[in-house]
C-alpha atoms as a PDB file:
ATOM      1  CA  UNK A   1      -2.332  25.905  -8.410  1.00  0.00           C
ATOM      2  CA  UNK A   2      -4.115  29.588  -8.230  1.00  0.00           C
ATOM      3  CA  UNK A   3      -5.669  29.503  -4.664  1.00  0.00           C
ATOM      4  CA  UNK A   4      -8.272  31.405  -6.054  1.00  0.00           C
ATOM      5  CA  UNK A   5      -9.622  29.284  -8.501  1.00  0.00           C
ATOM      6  CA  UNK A   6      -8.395  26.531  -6.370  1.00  0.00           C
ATOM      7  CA  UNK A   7     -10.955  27.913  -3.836  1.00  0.00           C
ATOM      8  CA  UNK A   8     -13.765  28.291  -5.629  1.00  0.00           C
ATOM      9  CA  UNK A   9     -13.523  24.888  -7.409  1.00  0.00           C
ATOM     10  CA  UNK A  10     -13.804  23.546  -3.970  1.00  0.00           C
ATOM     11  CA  UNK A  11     -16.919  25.614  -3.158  1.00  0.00           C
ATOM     12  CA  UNK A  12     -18.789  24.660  -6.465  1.00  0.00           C
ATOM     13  CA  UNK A  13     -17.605  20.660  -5.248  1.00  0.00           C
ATOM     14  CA  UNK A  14     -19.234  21.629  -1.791  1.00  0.00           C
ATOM     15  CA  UNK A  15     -22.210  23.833  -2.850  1.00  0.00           C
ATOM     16  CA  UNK A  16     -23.418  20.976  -5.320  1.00  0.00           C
ATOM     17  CA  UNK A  17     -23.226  17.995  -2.964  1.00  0.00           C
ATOM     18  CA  UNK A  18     -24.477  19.862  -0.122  1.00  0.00           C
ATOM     19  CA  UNK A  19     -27.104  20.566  -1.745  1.00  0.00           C
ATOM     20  CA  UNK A  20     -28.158  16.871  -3.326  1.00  0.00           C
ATOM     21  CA  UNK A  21     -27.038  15.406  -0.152  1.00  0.00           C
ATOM     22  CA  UNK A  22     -29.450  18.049   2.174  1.00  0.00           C
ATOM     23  CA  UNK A  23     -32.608  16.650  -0.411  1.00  0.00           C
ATOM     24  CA  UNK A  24     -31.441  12.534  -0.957  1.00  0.00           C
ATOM     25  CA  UNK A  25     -29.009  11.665   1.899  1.00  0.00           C
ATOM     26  CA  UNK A  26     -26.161  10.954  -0.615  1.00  0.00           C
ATOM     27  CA  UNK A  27     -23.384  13.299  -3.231  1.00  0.00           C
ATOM     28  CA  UNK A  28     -23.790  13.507  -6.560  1.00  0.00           C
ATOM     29  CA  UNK A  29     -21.286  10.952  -7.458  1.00  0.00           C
ATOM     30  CA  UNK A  30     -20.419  11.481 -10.896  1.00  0.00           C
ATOM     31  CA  UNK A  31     -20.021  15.215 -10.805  1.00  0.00           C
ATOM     32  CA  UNK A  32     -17.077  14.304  -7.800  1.00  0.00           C
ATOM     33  CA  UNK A  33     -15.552  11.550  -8.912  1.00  0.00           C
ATOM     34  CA  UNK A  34     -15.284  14.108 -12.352  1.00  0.00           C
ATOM     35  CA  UNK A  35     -13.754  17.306 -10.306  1.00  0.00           C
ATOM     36  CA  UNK A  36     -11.471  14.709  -8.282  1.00  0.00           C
ATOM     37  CA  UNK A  37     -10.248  14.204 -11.393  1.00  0.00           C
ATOM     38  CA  UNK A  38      -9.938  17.272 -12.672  1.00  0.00           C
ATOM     39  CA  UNK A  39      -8.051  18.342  -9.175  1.00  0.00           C
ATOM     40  CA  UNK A  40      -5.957  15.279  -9.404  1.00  0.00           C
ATOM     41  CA  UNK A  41      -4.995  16.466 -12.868  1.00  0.00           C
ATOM     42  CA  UNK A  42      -4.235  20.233 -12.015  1.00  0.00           C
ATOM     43  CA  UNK A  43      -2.230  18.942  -8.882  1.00  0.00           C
ATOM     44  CA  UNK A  44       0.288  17.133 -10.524  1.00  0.00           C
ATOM     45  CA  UNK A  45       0.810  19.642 -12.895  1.00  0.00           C
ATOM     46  CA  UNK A  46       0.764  23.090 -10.613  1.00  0.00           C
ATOM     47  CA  UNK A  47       0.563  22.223  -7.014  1.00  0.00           C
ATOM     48  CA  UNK A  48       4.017  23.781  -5.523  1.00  0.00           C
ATOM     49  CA  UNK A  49       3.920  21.207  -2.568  1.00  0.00           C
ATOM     50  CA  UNK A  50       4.503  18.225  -4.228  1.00  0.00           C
ATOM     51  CA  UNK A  51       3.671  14.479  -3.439  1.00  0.00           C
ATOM     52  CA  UNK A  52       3.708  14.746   0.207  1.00  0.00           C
ATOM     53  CA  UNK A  53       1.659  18.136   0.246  1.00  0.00           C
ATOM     54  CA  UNK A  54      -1.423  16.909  -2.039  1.00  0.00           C
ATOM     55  CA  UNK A  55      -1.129  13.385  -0.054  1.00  0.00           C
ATOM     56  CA  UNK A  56      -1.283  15.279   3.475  1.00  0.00           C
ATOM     57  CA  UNK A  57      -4.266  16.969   1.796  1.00  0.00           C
ATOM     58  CA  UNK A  58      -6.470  14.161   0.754  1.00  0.00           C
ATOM     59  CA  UNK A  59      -5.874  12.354   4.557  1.00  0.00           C
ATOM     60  CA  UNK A  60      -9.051  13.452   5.781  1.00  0.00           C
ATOM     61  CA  UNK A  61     -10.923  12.127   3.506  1.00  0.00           C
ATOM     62  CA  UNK A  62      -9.342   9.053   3.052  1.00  0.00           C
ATOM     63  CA  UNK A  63      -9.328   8.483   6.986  1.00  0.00           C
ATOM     64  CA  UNK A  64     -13.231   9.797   6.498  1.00  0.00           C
ATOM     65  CA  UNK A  65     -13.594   7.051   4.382  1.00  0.00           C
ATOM     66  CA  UNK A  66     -12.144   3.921   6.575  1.00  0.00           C
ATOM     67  CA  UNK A  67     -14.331   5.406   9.213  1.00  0.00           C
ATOM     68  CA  UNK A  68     -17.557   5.336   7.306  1.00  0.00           C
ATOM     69  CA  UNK A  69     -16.761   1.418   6.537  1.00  0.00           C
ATOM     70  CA  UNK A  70     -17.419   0.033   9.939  1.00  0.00           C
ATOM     71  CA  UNK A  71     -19.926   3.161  10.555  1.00  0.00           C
ATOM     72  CA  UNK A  72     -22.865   1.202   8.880  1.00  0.00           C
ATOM     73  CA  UNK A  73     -25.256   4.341   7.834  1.00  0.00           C
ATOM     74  CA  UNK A  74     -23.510   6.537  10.844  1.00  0.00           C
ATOM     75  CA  UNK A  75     -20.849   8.648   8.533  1.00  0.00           C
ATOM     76  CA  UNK A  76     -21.044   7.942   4.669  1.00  0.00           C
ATOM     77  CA  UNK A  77     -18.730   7.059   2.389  1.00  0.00           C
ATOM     78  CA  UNK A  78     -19.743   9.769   0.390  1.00  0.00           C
ATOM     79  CA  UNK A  79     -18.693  12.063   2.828  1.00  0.00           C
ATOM     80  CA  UNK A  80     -15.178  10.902   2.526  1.00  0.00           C
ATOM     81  CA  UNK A  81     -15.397  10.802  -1.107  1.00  0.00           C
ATOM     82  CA  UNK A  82     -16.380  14.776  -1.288  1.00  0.00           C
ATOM     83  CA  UNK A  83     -13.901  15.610   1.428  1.00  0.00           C
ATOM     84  CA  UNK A  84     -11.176  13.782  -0.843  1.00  0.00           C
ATOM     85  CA  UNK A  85     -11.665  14.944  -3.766  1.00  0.00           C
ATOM     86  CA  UNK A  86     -12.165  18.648  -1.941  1.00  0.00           C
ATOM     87  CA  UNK A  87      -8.288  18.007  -0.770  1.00  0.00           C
ATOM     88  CA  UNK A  88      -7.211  18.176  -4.741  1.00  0.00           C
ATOM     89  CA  UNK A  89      -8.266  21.769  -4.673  1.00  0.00           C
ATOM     90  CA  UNK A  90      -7.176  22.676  -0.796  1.00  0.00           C
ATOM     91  CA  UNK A  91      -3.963  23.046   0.964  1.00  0.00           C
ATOM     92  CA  UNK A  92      -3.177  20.532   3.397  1.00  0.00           C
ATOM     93  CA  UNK A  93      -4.120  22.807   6.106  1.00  0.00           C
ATOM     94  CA  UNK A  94      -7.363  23.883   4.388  1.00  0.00           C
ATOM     95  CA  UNK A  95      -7.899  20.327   4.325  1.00  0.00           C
ATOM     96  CA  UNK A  96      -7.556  19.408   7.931  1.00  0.00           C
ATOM     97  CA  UNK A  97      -9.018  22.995   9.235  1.00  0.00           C
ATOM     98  CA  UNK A  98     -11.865  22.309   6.968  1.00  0.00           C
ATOM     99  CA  UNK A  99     -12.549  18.660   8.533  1.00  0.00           C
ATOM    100  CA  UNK A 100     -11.918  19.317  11.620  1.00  0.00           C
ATOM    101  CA  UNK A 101     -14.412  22.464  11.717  1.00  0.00           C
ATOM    102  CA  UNK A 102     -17.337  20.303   9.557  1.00  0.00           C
ATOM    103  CA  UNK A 103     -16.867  17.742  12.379  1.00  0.00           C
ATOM    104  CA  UNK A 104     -16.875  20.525  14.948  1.00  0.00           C
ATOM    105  CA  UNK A 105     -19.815  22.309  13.670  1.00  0.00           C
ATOM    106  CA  UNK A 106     -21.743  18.890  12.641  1.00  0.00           C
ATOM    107  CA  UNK A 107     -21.035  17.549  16.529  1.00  0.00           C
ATOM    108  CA  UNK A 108     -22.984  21.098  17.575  1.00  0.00           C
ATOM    109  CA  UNK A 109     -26.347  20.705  15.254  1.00  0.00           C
ATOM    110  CA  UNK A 110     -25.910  16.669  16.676  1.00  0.00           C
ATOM    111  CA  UNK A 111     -25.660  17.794  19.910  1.00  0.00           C
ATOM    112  CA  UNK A 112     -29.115  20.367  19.713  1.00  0.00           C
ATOM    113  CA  UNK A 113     -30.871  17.510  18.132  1.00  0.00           C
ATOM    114  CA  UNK A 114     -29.788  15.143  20.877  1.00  0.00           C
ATOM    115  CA  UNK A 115     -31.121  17.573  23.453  1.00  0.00           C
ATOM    116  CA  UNK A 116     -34.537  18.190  21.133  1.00  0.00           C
ATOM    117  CA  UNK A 117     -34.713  14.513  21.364  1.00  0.00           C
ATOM    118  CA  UNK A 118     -36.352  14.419  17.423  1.00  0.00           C
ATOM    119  CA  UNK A 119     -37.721  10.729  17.476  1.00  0.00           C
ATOM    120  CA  UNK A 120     -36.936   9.326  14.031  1.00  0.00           C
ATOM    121  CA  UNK A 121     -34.507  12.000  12.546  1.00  0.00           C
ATOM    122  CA  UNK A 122     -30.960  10.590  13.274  1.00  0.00           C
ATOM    123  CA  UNK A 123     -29.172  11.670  10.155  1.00  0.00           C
ATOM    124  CA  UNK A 124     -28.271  14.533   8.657  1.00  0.00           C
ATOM    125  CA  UNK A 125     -26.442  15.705   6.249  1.00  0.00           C
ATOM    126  CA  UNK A 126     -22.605  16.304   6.841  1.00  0.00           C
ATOM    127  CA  UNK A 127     -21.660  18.187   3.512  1.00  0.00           C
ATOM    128  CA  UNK A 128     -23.132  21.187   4.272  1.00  0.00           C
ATOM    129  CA  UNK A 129     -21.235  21.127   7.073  1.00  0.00           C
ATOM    130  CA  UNK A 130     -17.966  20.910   5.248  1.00  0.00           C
ATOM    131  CA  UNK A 131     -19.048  23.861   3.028  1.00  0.00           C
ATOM    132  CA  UNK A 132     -19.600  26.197   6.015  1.00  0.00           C
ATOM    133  CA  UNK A 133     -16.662  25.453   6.958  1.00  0.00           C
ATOM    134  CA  UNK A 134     -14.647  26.056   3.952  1.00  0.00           C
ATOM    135  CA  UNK A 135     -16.940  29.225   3.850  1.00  0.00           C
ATOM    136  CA  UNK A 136     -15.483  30.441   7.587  1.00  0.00           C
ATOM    137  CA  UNK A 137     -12.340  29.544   6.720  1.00  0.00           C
ATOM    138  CA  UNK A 138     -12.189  31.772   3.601  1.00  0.00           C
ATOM    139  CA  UNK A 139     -13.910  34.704   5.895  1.00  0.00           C
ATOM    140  CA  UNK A 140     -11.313  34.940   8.289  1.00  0.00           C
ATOM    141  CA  UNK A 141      -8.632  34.465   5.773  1.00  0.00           C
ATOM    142  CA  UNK A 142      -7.472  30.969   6.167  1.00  0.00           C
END
């Protein structure tokens, strides 16, 4: 698949459900589960890497995802849905450099609020984190 247009399908993905998930605590469902799709599609058809390349790419998610079941409220399942369906449009190590960063930078602003001690805001919103992320990765060239 073009990396380019790979890219920037993943950054629309990202922009989107940061965005609803900064204002309602949750992704826009139906938009992902609609560019998952689309990824899924394009993958089989262009990506170069084959089976075990788009699978390697959509382990984050999925692991994000078996996490967020015995999480109760602490890590969504959204987030592993949007971090899935990101791995359609990312190389498996855009995939894990982009989780692994989101988690890094989401432990920091957890960490500040933790030392603020803000009484009665304990969630936040972890997309937004992913999308700085991808946006660091893509400014230092991968």
């Amino acid at each position: 698949m073009e990396r380019s247009i790979a890219g920037a399908a993943a950054l629309v993905l990202l922009l989107i459900n940061s965005l609803v998930d900064i204002r309602y605590m949750k992704i826009h469902l139906p938009f992902t589960l609609a560019a998952g799709a689309a990824g899924a599609a394009a993958c089989i058809l262009l990506r170069e890497d084959g089976l075990a390349g788009i699978l390697v790419s959509l382990l984050p998610g999925l692991l994000l995802m078996l996490l967020a079941l015995p999480a109760r409220g602490g890590i969504g399942m959204g987030d592993g849905i949007v971090l899935t369906a990101a791995g359609f449009f990312w190389t498996a190590e855009e995939a894990w450099s982009a989780a692994l960063l989101g988690f890094f930078l989401a432990g920091i602003f957890a960490g500040g609020m933790f030392l603020r001690r803000r009484r009665g805001q304990e969630r936040f919103a972890f997309v937004p984190f992913l999308l700085l992320a991808d946006i660091l990765i893509i400014m230092t060239g991968g």
